[in-house]
N, C-alpha and C. Protein backbone atom coordinates (compact mmCIF):
# COMPACT_ATOMS: atom_id res chain seq x y z
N UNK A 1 -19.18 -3.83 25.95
CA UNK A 1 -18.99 -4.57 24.72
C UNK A 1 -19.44 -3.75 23.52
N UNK A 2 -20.30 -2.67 23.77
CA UNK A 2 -20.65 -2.33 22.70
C UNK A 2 -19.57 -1.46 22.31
N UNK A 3 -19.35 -0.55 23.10
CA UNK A 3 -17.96 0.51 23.06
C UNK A 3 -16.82 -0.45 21.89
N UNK A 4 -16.84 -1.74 22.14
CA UNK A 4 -15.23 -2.11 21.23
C UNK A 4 -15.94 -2.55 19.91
N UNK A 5 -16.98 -2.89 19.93
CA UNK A 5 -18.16 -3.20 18.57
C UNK A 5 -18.03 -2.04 17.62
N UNK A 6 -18.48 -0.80 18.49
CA UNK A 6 -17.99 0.36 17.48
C UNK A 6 -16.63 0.42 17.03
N UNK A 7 -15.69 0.52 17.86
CA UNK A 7 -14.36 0.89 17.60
C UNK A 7 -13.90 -0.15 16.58
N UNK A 8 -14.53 -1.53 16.86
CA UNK A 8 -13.82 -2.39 15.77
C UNK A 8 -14.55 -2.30 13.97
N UNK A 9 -15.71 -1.63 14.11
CA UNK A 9 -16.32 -1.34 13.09
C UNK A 9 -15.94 0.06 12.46
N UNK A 10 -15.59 1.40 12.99
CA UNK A 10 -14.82 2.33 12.78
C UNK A 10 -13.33 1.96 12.20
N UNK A 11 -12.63 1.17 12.64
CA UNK A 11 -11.56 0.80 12.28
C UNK A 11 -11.61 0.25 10.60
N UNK A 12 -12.74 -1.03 10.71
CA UNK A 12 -12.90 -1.44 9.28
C UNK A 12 -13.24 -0.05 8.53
N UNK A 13 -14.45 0.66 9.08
CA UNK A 13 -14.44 1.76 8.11
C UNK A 13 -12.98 2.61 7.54
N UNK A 14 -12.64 3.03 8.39
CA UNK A 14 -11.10 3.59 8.34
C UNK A 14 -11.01 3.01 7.77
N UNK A 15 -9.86 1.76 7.19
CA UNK A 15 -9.41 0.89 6.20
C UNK A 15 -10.28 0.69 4.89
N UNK A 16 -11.31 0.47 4.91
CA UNK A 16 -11.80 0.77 3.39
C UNK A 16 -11.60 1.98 2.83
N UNK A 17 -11.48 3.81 3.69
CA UNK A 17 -11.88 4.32 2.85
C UNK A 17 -10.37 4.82 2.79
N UNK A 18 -9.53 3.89 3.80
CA UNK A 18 -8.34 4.66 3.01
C UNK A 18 -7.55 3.51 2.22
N UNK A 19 -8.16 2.82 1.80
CA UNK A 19 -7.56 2.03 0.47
C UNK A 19 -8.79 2.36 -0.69
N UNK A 20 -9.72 2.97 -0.68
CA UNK A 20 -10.64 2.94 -2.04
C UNK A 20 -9.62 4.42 -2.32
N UNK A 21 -9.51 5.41 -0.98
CA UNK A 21 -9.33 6.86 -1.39
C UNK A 21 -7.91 7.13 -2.47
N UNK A 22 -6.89 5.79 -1.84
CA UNK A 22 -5.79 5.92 -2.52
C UNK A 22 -5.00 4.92 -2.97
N UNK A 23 -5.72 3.83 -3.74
CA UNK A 23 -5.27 2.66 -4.25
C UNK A 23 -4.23 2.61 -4.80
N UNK A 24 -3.02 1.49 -4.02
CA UNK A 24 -2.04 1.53 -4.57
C UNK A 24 -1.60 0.05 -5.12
N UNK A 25 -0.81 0.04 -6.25
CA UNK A 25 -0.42 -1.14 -6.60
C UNK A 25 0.77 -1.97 -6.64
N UNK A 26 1.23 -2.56 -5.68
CA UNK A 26 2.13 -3.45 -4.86
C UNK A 26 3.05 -4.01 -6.18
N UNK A 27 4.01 -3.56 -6.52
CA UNK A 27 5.10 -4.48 -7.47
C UNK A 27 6.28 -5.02 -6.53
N UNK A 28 6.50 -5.98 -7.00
CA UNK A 28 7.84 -6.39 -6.68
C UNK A 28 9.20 -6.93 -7.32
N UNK A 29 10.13 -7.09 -6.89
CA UNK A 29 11.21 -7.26 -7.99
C UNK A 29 12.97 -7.62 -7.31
N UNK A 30 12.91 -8.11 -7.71
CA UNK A 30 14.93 -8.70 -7.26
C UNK A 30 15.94 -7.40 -7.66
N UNK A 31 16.49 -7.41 -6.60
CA UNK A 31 17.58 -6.10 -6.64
C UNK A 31 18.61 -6.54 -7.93
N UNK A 32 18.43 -5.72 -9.31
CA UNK A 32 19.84 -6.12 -9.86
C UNK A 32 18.81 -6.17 -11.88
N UNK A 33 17.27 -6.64 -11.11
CA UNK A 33 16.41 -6.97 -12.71
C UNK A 33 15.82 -6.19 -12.66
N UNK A 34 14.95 -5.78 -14.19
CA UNK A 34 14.03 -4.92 -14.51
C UNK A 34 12.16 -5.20 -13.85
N UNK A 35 12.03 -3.98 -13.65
CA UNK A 35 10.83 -4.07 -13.51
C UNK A 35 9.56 -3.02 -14.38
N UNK A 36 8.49 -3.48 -14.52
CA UNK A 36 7.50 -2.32 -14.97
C UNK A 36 6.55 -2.14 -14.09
N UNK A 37 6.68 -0.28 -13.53
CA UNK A 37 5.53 0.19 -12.84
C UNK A 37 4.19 0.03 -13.98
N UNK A 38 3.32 -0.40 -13.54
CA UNK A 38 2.18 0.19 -14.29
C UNK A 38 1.79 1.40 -13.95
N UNK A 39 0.72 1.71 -15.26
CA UNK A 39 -0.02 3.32 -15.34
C UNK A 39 -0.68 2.76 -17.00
N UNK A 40 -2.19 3.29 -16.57
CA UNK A 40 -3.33 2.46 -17.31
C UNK A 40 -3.67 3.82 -17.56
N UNK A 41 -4.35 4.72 -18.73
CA UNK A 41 -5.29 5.56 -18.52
C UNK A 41 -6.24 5.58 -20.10
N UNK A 42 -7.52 6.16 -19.64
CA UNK A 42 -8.00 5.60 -20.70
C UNK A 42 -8.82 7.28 -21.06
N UNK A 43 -9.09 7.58 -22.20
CA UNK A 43 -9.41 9.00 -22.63
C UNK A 43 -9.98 8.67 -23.90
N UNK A 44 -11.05 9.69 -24.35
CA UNK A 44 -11.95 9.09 -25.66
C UNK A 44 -11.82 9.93 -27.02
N UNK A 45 -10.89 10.97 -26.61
CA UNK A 45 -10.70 12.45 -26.95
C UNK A 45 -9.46 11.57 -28.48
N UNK A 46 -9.83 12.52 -29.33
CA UNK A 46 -8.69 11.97 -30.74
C UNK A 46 -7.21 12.23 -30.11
N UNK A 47 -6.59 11.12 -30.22
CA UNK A 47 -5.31 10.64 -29.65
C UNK A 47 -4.07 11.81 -30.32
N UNK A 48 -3.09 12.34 -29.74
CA UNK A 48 -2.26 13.11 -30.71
C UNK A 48 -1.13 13.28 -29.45
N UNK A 49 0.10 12.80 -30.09
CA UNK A 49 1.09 12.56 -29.20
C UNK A 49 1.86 14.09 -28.44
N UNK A 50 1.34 15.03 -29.17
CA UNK A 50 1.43 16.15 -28.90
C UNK A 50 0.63 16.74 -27.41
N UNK A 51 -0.14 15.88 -27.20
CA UNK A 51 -1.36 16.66 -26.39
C UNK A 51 -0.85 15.45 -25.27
N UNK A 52 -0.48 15.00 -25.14
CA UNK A 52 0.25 13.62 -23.73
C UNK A 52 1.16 14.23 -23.28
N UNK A 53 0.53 14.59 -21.75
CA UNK A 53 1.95 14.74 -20.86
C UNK A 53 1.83 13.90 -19.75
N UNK A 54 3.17 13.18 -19.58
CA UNK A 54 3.01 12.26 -18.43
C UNK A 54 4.59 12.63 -17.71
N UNK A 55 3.67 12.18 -16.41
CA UNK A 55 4.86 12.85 -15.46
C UNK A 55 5.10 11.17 -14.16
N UNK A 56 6.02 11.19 -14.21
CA UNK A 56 7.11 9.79 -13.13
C UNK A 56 7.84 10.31 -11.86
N UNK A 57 6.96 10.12 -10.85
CA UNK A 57 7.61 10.75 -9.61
C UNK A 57 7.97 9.56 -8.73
N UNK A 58 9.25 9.84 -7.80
CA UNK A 58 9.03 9.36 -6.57
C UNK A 58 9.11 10.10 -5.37
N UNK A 59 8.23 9.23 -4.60
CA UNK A 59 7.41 10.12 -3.43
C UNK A 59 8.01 9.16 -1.97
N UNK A 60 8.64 9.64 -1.15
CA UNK A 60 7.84 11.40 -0.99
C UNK A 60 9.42 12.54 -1.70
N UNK A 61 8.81 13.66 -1.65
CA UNK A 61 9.95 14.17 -2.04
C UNK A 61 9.71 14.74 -3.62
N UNK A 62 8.85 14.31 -4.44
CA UNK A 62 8.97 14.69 -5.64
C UNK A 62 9.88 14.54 -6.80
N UNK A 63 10.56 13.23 -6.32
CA UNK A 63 11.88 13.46 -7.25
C UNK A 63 11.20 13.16 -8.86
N UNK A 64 12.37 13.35 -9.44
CA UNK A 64 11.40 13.39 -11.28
C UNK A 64 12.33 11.98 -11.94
N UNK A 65 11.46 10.75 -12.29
CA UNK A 65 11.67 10.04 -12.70
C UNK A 65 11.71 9.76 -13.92
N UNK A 66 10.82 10.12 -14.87
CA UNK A 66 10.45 10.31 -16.16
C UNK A 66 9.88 11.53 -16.29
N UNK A 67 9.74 12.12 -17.60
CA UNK A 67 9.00 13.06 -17.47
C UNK A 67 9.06 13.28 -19.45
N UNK A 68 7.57 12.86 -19.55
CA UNK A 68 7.65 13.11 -21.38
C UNK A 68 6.27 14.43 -21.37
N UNK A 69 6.75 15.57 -22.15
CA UNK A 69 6.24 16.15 -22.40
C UNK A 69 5.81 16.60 -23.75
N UNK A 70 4.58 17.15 -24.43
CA UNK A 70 4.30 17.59 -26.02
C UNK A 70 5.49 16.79 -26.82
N UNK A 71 5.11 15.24 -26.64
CA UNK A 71 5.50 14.64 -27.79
C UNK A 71 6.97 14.20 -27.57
N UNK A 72 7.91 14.57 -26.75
CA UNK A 72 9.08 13.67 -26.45
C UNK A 72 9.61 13.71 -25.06
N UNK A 73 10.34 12.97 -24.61
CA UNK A 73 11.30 12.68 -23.59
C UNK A 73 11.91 13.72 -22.91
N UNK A 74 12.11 14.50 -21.65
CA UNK A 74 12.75 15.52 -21.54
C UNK A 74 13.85 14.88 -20.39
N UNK A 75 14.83 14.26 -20.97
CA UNK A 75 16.01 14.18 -19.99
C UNK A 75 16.60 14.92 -18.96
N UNK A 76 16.53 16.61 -19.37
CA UNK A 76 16.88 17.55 -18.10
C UNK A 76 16.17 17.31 -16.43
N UNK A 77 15.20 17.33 -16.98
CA UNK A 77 13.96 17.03 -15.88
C UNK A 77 13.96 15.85 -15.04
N UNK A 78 14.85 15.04 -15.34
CA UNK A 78 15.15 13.57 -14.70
C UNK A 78 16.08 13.73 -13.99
N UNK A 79 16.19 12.77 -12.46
CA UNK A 79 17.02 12.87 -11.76
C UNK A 79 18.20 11.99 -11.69
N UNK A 80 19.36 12.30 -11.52
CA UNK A 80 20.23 11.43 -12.25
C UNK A 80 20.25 10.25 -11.97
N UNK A 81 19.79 9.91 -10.60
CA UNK A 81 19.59 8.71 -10.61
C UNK A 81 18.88 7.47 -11.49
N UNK A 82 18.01 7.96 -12.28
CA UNK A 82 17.35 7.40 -12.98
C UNK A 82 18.13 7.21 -14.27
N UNK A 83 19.24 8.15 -14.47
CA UNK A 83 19.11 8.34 -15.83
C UNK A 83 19.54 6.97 -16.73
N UNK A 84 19.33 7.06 -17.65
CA UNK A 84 19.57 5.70 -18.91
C UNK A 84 18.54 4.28 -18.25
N UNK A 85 18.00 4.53 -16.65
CA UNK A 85 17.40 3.26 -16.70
C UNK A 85 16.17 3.56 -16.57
N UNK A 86 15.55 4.41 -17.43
CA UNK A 86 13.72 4.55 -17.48
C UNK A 86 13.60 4.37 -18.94
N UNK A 87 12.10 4.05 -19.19
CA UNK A 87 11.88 4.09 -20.63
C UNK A 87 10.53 3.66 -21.14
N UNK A 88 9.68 4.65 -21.22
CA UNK A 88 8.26 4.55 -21.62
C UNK A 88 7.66 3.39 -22.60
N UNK A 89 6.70 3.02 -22.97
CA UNK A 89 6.49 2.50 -24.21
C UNK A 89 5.52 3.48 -25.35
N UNK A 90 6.47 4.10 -26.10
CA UNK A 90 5.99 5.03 -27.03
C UNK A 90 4.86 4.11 -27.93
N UNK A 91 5.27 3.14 -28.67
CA UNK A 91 4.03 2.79 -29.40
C UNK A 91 2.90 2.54 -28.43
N UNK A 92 2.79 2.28 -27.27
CA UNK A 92 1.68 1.94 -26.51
C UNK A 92 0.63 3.09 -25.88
N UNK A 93 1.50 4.53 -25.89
CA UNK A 93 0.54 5.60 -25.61
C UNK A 93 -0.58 5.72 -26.39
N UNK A 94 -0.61 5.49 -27.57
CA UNK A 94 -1.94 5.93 -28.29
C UNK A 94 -3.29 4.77 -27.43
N UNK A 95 -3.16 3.63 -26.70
CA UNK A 95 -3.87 2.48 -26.46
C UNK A 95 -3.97 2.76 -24.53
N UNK A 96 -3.46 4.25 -24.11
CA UNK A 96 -3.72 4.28 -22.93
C UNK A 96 -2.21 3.60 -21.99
N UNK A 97 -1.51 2.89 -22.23
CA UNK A 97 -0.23 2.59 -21.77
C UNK A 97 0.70 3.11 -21.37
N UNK A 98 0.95 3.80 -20.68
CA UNK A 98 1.83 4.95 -20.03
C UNK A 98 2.77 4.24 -18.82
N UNK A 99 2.73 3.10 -19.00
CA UNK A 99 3.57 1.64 -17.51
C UNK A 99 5.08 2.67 -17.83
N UNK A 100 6.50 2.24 -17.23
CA UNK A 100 7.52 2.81 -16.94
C UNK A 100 8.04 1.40 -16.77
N UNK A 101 9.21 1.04 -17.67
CA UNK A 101 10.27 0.14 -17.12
C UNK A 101 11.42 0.65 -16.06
N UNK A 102 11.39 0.16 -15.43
CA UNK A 102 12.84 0.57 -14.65
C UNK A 102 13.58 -0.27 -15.15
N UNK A 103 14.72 -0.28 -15.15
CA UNK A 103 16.31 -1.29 -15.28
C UNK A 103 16.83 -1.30 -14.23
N UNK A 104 17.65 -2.04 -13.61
CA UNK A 104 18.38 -2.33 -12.69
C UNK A 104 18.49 -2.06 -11.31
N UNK A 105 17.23 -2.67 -10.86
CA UNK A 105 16.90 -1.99 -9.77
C UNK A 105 17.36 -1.85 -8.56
N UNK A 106 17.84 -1.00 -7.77
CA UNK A 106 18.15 -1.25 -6.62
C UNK A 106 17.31 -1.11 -5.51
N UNK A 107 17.79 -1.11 -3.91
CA UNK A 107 17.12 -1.27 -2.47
C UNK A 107 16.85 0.20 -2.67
N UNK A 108 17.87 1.45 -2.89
CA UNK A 108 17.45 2.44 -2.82
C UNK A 108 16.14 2.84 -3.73
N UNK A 109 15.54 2.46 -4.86
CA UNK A 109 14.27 2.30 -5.87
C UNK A 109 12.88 2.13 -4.94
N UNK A 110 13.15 1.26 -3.78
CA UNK A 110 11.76 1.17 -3.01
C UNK A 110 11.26 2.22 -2.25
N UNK A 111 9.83 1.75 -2.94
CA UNK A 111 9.41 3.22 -2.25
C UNK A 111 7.47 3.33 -3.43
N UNK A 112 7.33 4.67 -3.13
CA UNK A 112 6.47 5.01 -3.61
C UNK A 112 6.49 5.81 -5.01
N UNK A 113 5.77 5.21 -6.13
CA UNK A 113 5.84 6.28 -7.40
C UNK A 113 4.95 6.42 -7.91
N UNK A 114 4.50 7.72 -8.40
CA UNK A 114 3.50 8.71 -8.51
C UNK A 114 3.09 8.87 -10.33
N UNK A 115 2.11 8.07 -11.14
CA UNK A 115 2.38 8.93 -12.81
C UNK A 115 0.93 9.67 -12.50
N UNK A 116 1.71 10.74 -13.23
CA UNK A 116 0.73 11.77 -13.14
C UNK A 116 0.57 11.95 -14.87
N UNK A 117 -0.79 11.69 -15.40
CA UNK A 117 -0.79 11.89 -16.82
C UNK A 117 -2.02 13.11 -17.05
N UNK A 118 -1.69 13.89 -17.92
CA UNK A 118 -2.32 14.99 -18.39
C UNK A 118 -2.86 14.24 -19.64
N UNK A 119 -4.11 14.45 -20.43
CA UNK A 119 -3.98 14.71 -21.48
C UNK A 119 -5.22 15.63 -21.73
N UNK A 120 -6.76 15.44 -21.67
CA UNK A 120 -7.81 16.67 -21.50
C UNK A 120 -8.19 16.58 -20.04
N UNK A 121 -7.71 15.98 -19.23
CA UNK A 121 -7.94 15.64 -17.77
C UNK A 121 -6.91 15.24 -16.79
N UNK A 122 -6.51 15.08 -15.69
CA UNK A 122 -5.38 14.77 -15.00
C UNK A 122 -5.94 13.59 -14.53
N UNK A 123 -5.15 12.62 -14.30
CA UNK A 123 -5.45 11.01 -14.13
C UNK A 123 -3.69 10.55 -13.18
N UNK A 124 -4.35 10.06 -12.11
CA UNK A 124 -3.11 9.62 -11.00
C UNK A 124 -2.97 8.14 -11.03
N UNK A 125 -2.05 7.21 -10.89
CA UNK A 125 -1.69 6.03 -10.74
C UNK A 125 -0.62 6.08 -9.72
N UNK A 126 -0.82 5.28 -8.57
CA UNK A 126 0.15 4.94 -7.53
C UNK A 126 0.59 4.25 -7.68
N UNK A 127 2.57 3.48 -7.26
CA UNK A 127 2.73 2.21 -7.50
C UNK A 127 3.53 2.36 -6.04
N UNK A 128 3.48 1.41 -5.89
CA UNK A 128 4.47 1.28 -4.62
C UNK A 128 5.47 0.30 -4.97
N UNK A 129 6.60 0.20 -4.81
CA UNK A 129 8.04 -1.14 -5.43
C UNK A 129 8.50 -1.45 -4.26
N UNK A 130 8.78 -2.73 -4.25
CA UNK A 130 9.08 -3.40 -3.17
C UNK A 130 10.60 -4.09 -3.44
N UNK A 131 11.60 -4.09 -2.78
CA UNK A 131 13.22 -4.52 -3.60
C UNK A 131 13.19 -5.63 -2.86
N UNK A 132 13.31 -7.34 -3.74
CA UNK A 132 13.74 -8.47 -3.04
C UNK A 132 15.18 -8.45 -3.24
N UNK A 133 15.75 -9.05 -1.86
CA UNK A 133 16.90 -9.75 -2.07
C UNK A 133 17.00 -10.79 -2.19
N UNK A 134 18.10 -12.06 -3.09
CA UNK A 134 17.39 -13.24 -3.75
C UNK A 134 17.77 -14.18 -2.96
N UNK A 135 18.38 -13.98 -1.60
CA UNK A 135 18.74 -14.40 -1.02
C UNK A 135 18.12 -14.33 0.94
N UNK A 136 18.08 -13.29 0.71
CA UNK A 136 16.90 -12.74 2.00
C UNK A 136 15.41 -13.08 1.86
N UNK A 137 14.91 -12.33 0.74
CA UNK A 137 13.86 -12.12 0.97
C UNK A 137 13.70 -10.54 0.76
N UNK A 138 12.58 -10.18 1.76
CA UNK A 138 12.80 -8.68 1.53
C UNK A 138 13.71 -7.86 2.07
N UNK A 139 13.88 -6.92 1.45
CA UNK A 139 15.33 -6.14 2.18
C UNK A 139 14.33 -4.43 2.30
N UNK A 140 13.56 -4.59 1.76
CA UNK A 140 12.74 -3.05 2.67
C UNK A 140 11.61 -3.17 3.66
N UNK A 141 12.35 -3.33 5.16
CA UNK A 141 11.13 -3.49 5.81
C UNK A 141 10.50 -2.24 6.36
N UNK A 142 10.75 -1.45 6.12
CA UNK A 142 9.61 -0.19 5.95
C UNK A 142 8.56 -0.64 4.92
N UNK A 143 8.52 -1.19 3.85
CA UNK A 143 7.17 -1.40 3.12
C UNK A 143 6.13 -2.64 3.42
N UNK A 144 7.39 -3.29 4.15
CA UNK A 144 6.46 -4.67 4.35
C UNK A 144 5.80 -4.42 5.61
N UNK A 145 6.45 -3.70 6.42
CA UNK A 145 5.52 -3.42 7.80
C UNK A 145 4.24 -2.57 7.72
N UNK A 146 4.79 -1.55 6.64
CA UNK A 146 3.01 -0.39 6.17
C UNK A 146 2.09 -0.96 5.58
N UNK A 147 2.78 -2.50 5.06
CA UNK A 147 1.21 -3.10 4.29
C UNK A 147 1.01 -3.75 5.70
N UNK A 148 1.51 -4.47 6.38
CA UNK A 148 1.16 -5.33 7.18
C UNK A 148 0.66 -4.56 8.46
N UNK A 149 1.02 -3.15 8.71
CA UNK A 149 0.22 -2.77 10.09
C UNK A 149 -1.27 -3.19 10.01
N UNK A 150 -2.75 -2.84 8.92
CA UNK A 150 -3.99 -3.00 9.13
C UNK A 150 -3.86 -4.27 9.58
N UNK A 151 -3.23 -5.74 9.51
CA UNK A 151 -3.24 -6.90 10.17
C UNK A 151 -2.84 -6.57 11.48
N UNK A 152 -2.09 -5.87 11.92
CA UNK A 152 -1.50 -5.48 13.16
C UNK A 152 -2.93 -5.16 14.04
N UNK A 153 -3.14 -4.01 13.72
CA UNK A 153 -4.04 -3.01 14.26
C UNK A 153 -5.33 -4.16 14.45
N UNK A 154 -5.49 -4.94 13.84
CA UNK A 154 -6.69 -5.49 13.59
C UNK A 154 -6.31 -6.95 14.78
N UNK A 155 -5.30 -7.16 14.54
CA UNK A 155 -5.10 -9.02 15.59
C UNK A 155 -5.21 -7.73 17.07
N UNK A 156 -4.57 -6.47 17.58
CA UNK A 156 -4.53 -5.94 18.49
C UNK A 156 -5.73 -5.33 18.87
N UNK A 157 -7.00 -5.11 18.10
CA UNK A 157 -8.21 -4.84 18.49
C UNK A 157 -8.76 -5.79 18.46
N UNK A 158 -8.68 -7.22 18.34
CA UNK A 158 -9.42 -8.34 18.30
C UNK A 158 -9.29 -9.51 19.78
N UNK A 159 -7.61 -8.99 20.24
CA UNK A 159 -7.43 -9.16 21.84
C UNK A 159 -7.98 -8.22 22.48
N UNK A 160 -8.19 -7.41 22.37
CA UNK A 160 -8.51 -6.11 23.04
C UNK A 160 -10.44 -5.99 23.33
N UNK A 161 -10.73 -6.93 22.46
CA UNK A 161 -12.49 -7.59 21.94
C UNK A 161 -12.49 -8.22 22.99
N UNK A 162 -11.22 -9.47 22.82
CA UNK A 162 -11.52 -11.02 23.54
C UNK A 162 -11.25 -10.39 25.31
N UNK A 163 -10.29 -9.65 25.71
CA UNK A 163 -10.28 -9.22 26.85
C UNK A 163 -11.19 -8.77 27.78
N UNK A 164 -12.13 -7.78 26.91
CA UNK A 164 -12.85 -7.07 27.39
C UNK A 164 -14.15 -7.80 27.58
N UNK A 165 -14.32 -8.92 27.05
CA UNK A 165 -15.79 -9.83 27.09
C UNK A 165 -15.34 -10.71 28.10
N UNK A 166 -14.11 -11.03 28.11
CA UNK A 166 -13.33 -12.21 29.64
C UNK A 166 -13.87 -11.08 30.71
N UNK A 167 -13.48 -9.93 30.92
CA UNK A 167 -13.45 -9.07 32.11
C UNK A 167 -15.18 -9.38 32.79
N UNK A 168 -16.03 -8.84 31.11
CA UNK A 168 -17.26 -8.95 31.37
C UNK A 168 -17.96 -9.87 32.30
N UNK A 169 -17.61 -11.40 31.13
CA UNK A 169 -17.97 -12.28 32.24
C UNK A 169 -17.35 -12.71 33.55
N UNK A 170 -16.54 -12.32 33.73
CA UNK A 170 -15.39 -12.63 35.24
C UNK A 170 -16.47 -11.60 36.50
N UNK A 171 -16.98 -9.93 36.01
CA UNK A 171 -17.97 -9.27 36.81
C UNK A 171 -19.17 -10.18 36.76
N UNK A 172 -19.67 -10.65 36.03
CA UNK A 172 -21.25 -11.37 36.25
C UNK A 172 -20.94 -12.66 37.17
N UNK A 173 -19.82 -12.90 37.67
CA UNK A 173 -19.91 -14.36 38.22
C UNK A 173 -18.86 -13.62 39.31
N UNK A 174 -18.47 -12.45 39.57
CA UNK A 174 -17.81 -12.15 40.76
C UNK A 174 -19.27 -12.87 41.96
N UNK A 175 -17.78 -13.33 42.95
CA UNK A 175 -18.47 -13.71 43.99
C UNK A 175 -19.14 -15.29 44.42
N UNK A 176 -18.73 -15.81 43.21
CA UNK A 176 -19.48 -16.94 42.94
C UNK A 176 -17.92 -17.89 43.39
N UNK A 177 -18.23 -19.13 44.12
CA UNK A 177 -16.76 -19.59 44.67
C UNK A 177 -16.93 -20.72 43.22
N UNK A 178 -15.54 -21.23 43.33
CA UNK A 178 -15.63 -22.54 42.28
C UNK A 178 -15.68 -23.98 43.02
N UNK A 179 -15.81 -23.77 44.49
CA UNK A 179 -16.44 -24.92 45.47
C UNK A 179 -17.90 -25.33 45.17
N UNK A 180 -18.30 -26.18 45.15
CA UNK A 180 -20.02 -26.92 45.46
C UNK A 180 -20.41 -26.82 46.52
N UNK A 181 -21.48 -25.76 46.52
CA UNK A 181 -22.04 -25.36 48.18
C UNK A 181 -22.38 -27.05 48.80
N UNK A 182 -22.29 -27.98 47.81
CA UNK A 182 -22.60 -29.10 49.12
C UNK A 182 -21.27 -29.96 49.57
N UNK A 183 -20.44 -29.77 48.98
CA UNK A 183 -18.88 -29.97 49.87
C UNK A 183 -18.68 -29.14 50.73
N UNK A 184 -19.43 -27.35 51.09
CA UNK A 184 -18.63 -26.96 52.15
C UNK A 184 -19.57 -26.78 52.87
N UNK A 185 -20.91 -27.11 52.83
CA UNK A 185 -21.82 -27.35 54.26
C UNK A 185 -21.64 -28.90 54.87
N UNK A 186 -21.06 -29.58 54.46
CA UNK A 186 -20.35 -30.82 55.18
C UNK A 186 -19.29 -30.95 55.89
N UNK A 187 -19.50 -31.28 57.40
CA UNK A 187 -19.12 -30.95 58.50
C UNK A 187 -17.80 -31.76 58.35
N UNK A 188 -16.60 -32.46 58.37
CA UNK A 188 -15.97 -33.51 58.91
C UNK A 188 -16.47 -34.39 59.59
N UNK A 189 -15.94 -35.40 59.66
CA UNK A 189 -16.51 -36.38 60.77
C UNK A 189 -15.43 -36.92 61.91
């Protein structure tokens, strides 16, 4: 028992430190409407739109979603897929606001996206997008199963608990009949 005590306490460890190490933030959205990734960053340094570079990836793969550099928009750098449906909020950079609208989203959009903002320091924001269908439900079950494995892993080490303490007690009472020794020292008559 102690052996699965650890393992089930290793496990929790595992799971905290890989959600503190790489916190991500779960959006969701109907295939067809807009959505906004967030990206928060906060810097104390005198603000100058010149000195902001923020970078819009999706991962894995690196593709370039946005990408504003020294003060404007660089369209080349975007992948066409994106193009005409991204769009920063310029008045909001000076206040730390660097979020990303998408437009029109589709099933292919889910997934993982990466802002990477420069300005005297590099600062990461994860988002992960999730595509509803309005009629289904979800239509990416690759994302719904990667949030939902730690429930997995966790109901399957928790039978794996309850098993191993049944076995336990089943050895401490091997041998033991489920008759009353005084029904079977009584002879017939």
């Amino acid at each position: 028992m102690v052996g699965s005590r650890n393992l089930l306490s290793n496990f929790f460890l595992l799971i905290a430190l890989s959600h503190s190490a790489d916190a991500i933030e779960l959006i969701s959205g109907f295939e067809g409407e807009d959505v906004i990734l967030p990206c928060f960053i906060t810097y104390k340094e005198k603000f100058s739109y010149e000195a902001v570079n923020i970078h819009w990836t999706f991962k894995p793969g690196n593709i370039r979603v946005y990408r504003y550099f020294k003060g404007s928009f660089q369209e080349t750098f975007q992948d066409a897929r994106y193009r005409g449906r991204t769009k920063i909020f310029y008045e909001e950079i000076p206040e730390g606001n660097l979020s990303l609208l998408l437009k029109n989203i589709q099933v292919s959009d889910t997934g993982r996206y990466e802002c990477l903002a420069f300005i005297t320091k590099m600062q990461i924001t994860h988002v992960e997008l999730v595509i509803k269908d309005k009629t289904y439900g979800y239509t990416n079950e690759s994302s719904v199963i990667s949030l939902s494995m730690p429930v997995v892993i966790f109901c399957l080490l928790a039978g794996l608990c309850v098993v191993l303490r049944r076995r336990k007690k089943s050895r401490g009472t091997a041998g033991m009949s489920l008759v009353p020794e005084s029904t079977k020292t009584k002879k017939p008559l």
